[in-house]
Protein backbone atom coordinates (compact mmCIF):
# COMPACT_ATOMS: atom_id res chain seq x y z
CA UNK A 1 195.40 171.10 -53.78
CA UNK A 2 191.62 170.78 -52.98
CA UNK A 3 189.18 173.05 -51.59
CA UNK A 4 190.60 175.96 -49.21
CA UNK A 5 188.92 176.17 -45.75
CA UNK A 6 190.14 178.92 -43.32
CA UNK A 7 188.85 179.20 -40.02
CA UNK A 8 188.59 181.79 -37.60
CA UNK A 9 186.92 183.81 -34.69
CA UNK A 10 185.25 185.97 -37.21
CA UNK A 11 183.75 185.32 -40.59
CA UNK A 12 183.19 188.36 -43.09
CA UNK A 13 182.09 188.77 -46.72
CA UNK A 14 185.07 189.04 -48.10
CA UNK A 15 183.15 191.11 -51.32
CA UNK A 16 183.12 194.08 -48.93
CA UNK A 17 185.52 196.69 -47.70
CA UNK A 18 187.64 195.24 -44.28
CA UNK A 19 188.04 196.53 -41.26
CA UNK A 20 191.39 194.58 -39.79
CA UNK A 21 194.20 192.35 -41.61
CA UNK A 22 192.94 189.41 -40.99
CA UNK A 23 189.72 190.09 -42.62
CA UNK A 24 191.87 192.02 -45.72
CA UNK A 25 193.95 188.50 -45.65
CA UNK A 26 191.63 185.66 -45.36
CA UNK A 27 189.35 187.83 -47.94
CA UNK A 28 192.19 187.90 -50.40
CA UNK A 29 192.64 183.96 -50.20
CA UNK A 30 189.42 182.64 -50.58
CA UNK A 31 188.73 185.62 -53.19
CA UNK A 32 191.60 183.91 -54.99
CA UNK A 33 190.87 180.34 -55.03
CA UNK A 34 186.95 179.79 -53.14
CA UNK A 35 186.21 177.80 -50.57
CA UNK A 36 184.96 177.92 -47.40
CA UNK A 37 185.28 180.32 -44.70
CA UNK A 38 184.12 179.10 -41.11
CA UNK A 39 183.55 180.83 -37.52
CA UNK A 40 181.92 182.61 -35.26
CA UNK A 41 178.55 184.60 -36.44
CA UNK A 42 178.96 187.18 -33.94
CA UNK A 43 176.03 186.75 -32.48
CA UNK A 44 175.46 185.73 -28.77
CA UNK A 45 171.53 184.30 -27.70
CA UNK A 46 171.06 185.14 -24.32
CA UNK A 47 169.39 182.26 -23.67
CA UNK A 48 171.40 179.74 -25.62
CA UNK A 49 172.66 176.35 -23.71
CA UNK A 50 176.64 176.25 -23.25
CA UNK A 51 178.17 174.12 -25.67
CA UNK A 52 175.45 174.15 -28.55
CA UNK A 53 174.69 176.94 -31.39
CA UNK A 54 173.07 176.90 -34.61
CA UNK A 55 175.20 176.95 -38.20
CA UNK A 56 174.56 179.16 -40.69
CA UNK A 57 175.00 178.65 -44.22
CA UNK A 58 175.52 181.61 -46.94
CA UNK A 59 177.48 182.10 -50.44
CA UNK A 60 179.30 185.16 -50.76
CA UNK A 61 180.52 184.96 -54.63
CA UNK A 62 182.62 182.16 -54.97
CA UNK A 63 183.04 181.32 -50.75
CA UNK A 64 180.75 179.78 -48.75
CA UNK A 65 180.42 181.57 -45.70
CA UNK A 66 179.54 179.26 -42.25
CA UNK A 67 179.21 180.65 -39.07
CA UNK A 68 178.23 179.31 -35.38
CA UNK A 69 176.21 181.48 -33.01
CA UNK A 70 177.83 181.37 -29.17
CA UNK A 71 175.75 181.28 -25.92
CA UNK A 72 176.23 183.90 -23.52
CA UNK A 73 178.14 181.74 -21.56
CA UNK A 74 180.13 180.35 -23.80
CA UNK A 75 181.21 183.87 -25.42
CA UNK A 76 182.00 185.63 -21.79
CA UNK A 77 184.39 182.39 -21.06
CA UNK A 78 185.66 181.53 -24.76
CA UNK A 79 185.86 185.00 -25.86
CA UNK A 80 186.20 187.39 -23.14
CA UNK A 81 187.48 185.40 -20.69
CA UNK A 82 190.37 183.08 -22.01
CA UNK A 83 191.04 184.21 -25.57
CA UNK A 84 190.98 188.10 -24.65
CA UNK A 85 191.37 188.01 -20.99
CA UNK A 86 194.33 185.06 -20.46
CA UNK A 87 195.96 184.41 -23.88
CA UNK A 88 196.18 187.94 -24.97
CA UNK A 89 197.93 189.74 -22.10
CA UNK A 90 200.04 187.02 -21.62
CA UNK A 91 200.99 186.65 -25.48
CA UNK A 92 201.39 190.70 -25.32
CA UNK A 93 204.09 190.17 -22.07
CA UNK A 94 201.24 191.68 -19.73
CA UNK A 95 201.64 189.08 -17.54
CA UNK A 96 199.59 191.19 -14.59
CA UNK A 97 196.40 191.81 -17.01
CA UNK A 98 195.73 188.59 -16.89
CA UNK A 99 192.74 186.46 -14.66
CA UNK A 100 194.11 183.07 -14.21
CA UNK A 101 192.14 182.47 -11.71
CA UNK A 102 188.78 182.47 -13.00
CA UNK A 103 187.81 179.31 -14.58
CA UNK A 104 187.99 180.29 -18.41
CA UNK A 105 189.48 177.39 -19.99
CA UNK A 106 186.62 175.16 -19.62
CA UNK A 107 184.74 177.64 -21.81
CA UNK A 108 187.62 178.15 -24.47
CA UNK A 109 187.91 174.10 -24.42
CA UNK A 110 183.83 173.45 -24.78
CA UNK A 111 183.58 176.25 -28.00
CA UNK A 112 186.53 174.63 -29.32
CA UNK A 113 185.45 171.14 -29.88
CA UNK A 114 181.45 172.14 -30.48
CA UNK A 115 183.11 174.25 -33.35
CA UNK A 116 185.54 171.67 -34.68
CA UNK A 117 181.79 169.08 -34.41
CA UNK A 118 179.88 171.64 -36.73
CA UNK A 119 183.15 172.38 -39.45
CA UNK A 120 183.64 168.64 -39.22
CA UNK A 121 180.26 167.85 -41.02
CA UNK A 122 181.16 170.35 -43.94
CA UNK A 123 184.58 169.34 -44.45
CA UNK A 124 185.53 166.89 -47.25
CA UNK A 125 188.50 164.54 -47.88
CA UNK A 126 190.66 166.19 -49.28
CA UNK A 127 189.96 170.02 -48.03
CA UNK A 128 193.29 172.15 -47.23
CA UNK A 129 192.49 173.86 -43.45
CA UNK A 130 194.05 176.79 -42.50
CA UNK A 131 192.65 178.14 -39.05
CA UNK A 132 193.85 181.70 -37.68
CA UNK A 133 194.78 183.21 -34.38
CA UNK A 134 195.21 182.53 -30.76
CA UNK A 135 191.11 181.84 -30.47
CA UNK A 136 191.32 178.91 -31.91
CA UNK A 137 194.71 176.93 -31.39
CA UNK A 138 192.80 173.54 -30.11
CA UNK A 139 190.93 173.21 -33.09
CA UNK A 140 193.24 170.30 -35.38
CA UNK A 141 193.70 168.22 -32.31
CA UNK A 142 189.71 168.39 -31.65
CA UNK A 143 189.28 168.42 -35.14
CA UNK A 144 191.81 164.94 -35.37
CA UNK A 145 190.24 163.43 -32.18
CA UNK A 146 187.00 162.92 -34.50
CA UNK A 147 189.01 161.29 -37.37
CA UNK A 148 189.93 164.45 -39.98
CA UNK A 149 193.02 163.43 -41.76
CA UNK A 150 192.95 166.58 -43.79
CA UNK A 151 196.15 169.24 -44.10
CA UNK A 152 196.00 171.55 -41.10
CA UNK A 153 197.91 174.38 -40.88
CA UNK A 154 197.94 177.30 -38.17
CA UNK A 155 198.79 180.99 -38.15
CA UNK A 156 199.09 182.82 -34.85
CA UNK A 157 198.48 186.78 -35.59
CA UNK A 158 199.69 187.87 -32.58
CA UNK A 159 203.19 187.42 -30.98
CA UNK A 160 204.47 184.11 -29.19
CA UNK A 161 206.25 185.50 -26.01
CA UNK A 162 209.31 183.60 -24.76
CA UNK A 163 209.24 180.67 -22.57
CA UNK A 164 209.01 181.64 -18.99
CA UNK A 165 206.09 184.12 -20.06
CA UNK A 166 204.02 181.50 -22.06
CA UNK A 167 204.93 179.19 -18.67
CA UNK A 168 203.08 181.85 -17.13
CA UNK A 169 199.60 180.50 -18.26
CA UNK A 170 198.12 177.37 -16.41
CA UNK A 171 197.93 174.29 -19.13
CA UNK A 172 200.51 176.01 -20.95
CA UNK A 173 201.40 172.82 -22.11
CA UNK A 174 198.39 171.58 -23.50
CA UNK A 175 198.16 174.88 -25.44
CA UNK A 176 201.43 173.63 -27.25
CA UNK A 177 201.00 170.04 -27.45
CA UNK A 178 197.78 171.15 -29.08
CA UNK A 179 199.98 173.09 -31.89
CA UNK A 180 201.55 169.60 -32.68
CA UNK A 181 197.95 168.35 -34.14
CA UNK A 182 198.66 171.02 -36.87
CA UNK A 183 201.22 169.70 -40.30
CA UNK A 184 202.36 173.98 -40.16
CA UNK A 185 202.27 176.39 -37.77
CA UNK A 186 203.06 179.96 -38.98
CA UNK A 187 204.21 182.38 -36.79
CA UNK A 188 204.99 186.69 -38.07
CA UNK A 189 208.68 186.64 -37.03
CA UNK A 190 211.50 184.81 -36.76
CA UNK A 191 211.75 185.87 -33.42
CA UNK A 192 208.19 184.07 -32.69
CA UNK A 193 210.01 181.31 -34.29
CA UNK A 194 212.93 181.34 -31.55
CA UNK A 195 210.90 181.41 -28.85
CA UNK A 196 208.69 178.28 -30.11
CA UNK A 197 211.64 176.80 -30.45
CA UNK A 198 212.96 177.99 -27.30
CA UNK A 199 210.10 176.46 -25.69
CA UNK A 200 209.93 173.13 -26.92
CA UNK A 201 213.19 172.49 -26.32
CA UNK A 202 213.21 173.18 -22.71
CA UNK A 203 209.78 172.64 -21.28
CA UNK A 204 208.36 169.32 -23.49
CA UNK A 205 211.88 168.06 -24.48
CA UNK A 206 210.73 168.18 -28.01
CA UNK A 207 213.49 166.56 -30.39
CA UNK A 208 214.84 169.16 -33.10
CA UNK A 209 214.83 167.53 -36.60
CA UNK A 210 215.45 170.64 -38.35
CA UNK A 211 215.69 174.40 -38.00
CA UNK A 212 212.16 174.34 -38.71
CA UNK A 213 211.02 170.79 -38.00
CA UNK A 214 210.21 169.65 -34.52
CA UNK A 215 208.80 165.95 -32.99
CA UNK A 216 206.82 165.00 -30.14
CA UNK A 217 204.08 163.71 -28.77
CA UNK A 218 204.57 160.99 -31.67
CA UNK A 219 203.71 164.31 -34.01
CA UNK A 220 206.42 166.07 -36.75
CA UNK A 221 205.45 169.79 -36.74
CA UNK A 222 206.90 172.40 -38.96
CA UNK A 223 207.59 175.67 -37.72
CA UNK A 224 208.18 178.98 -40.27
CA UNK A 225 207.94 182.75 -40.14
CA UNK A 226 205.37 183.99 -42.83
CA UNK A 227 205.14 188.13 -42.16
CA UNK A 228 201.97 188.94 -42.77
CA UNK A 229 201.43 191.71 -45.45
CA UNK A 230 198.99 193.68 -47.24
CA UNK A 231 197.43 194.47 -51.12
CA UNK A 232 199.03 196.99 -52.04
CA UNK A 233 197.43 197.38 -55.49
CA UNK A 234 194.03 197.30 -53.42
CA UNK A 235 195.48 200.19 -51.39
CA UNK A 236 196.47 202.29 -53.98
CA UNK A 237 192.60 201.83 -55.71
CA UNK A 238 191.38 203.17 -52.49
CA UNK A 239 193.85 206.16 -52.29
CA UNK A 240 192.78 206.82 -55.88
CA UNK A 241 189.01 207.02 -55.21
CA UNK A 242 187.17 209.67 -53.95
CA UNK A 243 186.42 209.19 -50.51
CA UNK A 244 190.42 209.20 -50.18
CA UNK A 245 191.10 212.20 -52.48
CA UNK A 246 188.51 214.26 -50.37
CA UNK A 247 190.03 213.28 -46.85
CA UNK A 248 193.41 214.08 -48.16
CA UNK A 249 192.18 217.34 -49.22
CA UNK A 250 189.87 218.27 -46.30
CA UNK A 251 193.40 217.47 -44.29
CA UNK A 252 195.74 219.67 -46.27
CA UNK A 253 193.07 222.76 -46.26
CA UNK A 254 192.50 222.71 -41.93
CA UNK A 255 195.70 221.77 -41.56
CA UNK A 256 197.74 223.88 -43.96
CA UNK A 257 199.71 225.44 -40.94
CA UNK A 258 200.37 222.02 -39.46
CA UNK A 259 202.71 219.50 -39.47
CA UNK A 260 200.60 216.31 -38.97
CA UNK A 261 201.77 213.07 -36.87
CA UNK A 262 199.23 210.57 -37.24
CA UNK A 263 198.38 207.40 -35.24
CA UNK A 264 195.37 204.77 -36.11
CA UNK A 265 194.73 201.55 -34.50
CA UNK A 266 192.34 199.86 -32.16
CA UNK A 267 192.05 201.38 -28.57
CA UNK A 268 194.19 198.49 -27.10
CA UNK A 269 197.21 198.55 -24.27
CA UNK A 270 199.35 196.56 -26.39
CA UNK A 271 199.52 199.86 -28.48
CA UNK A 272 201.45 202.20 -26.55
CA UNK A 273 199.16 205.16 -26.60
CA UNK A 274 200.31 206.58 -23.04
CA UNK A 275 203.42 206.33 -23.98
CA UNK A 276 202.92 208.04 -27.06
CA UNK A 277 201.28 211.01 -25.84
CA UNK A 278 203.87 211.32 -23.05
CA UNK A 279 206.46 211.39 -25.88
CA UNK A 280 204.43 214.09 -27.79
CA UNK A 281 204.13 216.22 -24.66
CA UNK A 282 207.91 216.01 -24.71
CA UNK A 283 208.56 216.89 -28.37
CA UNK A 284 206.73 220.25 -27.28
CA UNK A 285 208.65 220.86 -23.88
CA UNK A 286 212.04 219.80 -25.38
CA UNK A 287 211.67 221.46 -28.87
CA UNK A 288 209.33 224.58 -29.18
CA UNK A 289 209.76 225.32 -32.09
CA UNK A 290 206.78 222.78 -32.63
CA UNK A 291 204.46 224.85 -30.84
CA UNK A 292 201.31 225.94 -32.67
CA UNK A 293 203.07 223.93 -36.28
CA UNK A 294 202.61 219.91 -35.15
CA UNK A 295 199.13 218.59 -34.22
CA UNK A 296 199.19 214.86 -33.29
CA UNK A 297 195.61 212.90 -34.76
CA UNK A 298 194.97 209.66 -32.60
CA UNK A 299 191.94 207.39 -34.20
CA UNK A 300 191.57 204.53 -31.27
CA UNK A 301 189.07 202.81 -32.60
CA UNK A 302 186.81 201.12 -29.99
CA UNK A 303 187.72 197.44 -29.04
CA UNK A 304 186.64 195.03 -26.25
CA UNK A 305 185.11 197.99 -24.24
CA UNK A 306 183.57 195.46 -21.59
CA UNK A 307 187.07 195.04 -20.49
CA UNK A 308 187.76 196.39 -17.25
CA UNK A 309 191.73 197.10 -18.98
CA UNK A 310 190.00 199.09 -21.44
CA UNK A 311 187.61 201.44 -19.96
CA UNK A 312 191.10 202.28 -17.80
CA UNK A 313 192.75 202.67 -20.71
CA UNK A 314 190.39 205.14 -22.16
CA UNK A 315 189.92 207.46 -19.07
CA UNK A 316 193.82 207.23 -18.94
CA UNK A 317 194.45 208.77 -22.39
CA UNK A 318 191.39 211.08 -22.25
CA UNK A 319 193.08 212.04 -19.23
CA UNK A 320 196.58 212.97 -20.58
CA UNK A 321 195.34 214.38 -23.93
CA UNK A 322 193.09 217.05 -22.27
CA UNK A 323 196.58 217.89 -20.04
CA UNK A 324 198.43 218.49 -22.85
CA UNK A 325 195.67 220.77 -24.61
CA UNK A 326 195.90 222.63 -21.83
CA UNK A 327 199.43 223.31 -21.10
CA UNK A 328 200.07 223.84 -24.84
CA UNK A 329 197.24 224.77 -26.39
CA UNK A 330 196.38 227.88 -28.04
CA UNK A 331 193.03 230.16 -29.03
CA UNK A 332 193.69 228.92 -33.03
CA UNK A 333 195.37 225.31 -32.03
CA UNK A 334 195.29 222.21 -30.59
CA UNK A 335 197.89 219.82 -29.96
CA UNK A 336 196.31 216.95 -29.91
CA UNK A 337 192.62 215.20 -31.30
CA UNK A 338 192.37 212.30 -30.11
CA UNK A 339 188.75 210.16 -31.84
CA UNK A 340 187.57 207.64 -30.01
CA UNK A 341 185.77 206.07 -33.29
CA UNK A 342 186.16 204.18 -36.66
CA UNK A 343 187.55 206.13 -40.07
CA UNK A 344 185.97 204.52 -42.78
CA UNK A 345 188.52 202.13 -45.04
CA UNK A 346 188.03 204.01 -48.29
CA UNK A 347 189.10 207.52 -46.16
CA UNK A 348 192.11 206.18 -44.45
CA UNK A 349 194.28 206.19 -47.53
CA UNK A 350 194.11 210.44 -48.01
CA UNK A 351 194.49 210.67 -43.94
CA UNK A 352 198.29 208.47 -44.21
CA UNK A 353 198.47 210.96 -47.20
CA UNK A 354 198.07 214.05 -45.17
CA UNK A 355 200.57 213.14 -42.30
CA UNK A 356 203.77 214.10 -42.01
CA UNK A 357 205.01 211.21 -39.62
CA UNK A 358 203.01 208.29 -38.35
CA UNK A 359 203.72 207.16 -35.67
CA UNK A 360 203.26 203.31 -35.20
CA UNK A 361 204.90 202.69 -31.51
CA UNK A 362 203.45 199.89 -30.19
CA UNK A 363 204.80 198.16 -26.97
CA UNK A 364 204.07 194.74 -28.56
CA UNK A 365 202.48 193.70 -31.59
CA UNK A 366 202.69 190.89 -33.85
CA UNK A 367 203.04 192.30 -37.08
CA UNK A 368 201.11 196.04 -37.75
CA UNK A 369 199.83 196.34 -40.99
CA UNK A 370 199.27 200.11 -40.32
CA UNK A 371 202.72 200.60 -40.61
CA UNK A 372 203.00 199.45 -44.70
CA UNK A 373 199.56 200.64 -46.01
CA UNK A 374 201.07 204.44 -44.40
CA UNK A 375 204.03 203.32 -46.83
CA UNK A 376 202.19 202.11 -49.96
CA UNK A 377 199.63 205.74 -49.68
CA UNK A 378 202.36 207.91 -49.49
CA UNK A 379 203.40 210.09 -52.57
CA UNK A 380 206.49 209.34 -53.73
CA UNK A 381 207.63 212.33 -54.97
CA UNK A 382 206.63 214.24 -50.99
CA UNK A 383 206.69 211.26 -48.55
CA UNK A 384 205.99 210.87 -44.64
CA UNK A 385 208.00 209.57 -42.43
CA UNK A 386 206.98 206.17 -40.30
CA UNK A 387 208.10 205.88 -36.90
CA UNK A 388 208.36 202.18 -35.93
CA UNK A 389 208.35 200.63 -32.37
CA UNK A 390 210.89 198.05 -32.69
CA UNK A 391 208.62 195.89 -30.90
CA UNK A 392 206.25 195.81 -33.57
CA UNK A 393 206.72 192.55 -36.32
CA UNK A 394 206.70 195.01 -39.09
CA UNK A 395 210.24 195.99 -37.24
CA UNK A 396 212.26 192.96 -38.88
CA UNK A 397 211.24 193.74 -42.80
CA UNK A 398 210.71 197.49 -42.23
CA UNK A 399 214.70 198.58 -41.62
CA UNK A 400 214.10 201.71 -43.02
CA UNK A 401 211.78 203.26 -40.79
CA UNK A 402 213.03 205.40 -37.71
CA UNK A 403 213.05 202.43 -35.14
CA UNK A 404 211.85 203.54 -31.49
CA UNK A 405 211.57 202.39 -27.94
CA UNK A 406 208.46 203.84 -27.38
CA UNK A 407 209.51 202.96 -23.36
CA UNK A 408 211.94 205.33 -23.76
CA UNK A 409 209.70 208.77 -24.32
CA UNK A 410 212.58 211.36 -24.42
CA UNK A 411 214.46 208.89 -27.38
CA UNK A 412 210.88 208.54 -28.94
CA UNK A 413 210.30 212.67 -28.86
CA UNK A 414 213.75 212.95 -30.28
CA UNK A 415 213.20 210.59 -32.98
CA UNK A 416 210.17 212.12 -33.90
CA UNK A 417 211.76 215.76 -34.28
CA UNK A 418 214.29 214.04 -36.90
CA UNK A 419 211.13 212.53 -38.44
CA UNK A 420 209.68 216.18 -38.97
CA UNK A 421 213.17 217.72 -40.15
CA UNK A 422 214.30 214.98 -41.92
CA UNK A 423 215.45 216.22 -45.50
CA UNK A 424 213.07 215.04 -49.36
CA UNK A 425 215.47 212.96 -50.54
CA UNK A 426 216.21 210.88 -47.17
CA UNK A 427 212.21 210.89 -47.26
CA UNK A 428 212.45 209.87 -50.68
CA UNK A 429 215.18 207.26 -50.00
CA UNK A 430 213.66 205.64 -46.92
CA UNK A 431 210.04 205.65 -48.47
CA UNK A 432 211.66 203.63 -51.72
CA UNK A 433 213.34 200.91 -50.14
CA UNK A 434 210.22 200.78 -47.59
CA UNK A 435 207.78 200.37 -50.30
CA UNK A 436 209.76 197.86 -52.15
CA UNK A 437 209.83 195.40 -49.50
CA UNK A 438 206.10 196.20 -48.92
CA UNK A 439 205.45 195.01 -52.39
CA UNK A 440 207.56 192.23 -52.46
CA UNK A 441 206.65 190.51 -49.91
CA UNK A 442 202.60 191.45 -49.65
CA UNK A 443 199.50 189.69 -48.76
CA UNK A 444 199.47 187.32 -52.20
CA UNK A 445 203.25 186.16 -51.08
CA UNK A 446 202.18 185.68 -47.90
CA UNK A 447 199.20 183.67 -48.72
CA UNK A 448 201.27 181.62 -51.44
CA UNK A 449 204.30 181.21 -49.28
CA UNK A 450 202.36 179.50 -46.21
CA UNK A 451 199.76 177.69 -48.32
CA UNK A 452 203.10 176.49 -50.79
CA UNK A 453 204.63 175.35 -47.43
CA UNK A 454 201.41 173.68 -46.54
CA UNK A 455 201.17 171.69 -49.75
CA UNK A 456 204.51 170.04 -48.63
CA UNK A 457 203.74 168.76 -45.64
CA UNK A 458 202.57 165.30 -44.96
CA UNK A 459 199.18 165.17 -43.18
């Protein structure tokens, strides 16, 4: 195989610590092999003319690091507007977040193809693409409009909702006839899978050559589930060092009266976090016995805050976290503490540590890598339980867990009291077969499996 060039939204150094999967992904990859990593800088210029940014050019170790500044304009439309603000409530089954109606597409199409201009000058012959995530799904076919023959092959982070949702979006068609420019397109489930498939069959009339092998528009695509997954060996460095060791004790001493349920991930509505507290709020109604012994620790990171969805969001579980500190509370506890703020990557290992039960409930999500790094910190010998939406990716490989409908709070409270009563060795048992699968399939099979399947193709 030649040179390895992966492109998406956002480009990081991939020689320090990362914040999301993607990042810890990619940065695996081209740590592996080099190559080139291309995207957005990050940076937007105020003044900058729609359609036109400059290219930067840096060497991280053995990857070359290229990014393209965005106009103001053409981040509100690309960015906020159509990737964040059309394809990602719709792709999450929140049909009624999403503005149709305002005109993004033209933006999402214009970054597109002055992105695929500026990789197309650094690409060579016989370069292996891989480009990531729902930003940038027309890149191959602008990418082949300008006469790249190269290997192309896409993975979509996020889930593909079924048919008559994805019909939903205006040019919903092009978005898929745009897929066909790609040799691969890797989805996180096989239920992703099904619904392509789904799709193409009834909407474009595509002609089924194989369970994973699909014609039209005079274009063979192939189709596979590659679940994304995560270093473990990595994780278990970071639980090991001393950032980790100090959060796990800092924990354990404030909290040596508690039982800790732990949730971490981006302030997002895809996430479930209303429901979650609703369910928590029932655990203490329905079984007091948790009163003043279980303290639920929410870390929403900040995301996308100049979303109008999100600032609701926010004020909405502000809202029902200071309720239930009040109706519960107590002069020497707290229910609930919910941070509206980043935990640094080397601490999160000794805060999974701490917990009791996580709780990962998510109302859609395409994989959740939260879900196996709590499984690969835990000890062993005095694991936590993970409570899995069934809605999440993860939900398919992670059979173990105690599966939820977190849109059913009184099954989710009484899931989670099992969770905190559940006996060592069915802790033991559940955490063993979880961590297996975690480290059998993990972020170097994932990257071998879909590059492997890549290789095969025929650009």
């Amino acid at each position: 195989m030649g040179r390895l060039v992966v492109v998406s939204n956002r480009v990081a150094d991939p020689r320090k610590p990362a914040s999301g999967g993607l990042e810890v992904a990619v940065g695996q990859a081209l740590e592996a092999s080099g190559g080139l990593w291309f995207g957005w800088s990050g940076k937007v210029v105020d003044n900058g003319t729609p359609g036109e940014g400059d290219l930067h050019l840096h060497q991280a170790g053995k990857v070359q690091l290229a990014t393209v500044d965005l106009s103001r304009d053409d981040h509100d439309s690309y960015y906020l507007g159509y990737s964040n603000g059309v394809l990602w409530p719709v792709f999450h089954y929140r049909v009624d977040l999403a503005d149709f109606d305002a005109g993004f597409i033209g933006g999402y199409r214009r970054v597109n193809q002055m992105l695929a201009q500026k990789l197309a000058s650094l690409l060579r012959p016989d370069d292996i693409l891989w480009v990531h995530d729902y930003h940038l799904i027309p890149m191959a076919a602008a990418l082949r409009a300008m006469g790249c023959q190269q290997r192309m092959g896409f993975f979509l982070h996020i889930p593909l909702p079924p048919p008559l949702i994805l019909a939903t979006i205006p040019h919903h068609e092009w978005l898929v006839r745009s897929l066909f420019a790609y040799d691969l397109v890797g989805f996180q489930t096989k239920a992703d899978v099904a619904h392509f498939s789904s799709y193409v069959g009834t909407e474009i009339s595509a002609d089924v050559l194989g369970e994973h092998e699909f014609r039209a528009y005079g274009k063979t695509l192939q189709v596979q589930a590659f679940p994304i997954g995560i270093d473990v060996d990595e994780l278990a460095a970071l639980a090991a060092g001393p950032e980790s060791q100090a959060m796990e004790e800092q924990m354990r001493t404030e909290y040596s009266r508690r039982r800790v349920l732990l949730g971490v991930e981006r302030m997002d509505y895809s996430k479930g976090l209303p429901q979650r507290f609703k369910a928590f709020r029932l655990l203490l109604q329905n079984y007091p016995e948790n009163l003043g012994r279980a303290t639920l620790i929410q870390i929403a990171a900040p995301s996308r805050e100049a979303v109008d969805a999100y600032a609701t969001l926010r004020q909405e579980l502000e809202s029902l976290s200071g309720a239930i500190n009040s109706e519960f509370g107590q002069l020497d506890w707290m229910p609930m503490r919910s941070i509206h703020r980043n935990v640094a990557r080397k601490r999160l290992p000794g805060l999974y540590r701490a917990a009791a039960v996580a709780l990962v409930t998510p109302l859609r999500d395409g994989m959740n890598l939260v879900a196996k790094e709590f499984v690969a910190a835990q000890d062993p010998e005095d694991p936590g339980v993970l409570v899995l939406s069934r809605f999440a990716g993860a939900a398919e490989q992670m059979h173990e867990a105690l599966l939820v409908n977190p849109y059913d709070t009184a099954q989710t409270a009484e899931t989670i009291q099992l969770a905190l009563q559940m006996p060592l060795a069915e802790r033991q048992r559940r955490h063993q077969a979880l961590l297996r699968g975690v480290r059998e399939e993990d972020v170097h099979w994932w990257r071998q499996q879909f590059l492997h399947a890549l290789a095969a193709t025929q650009p």
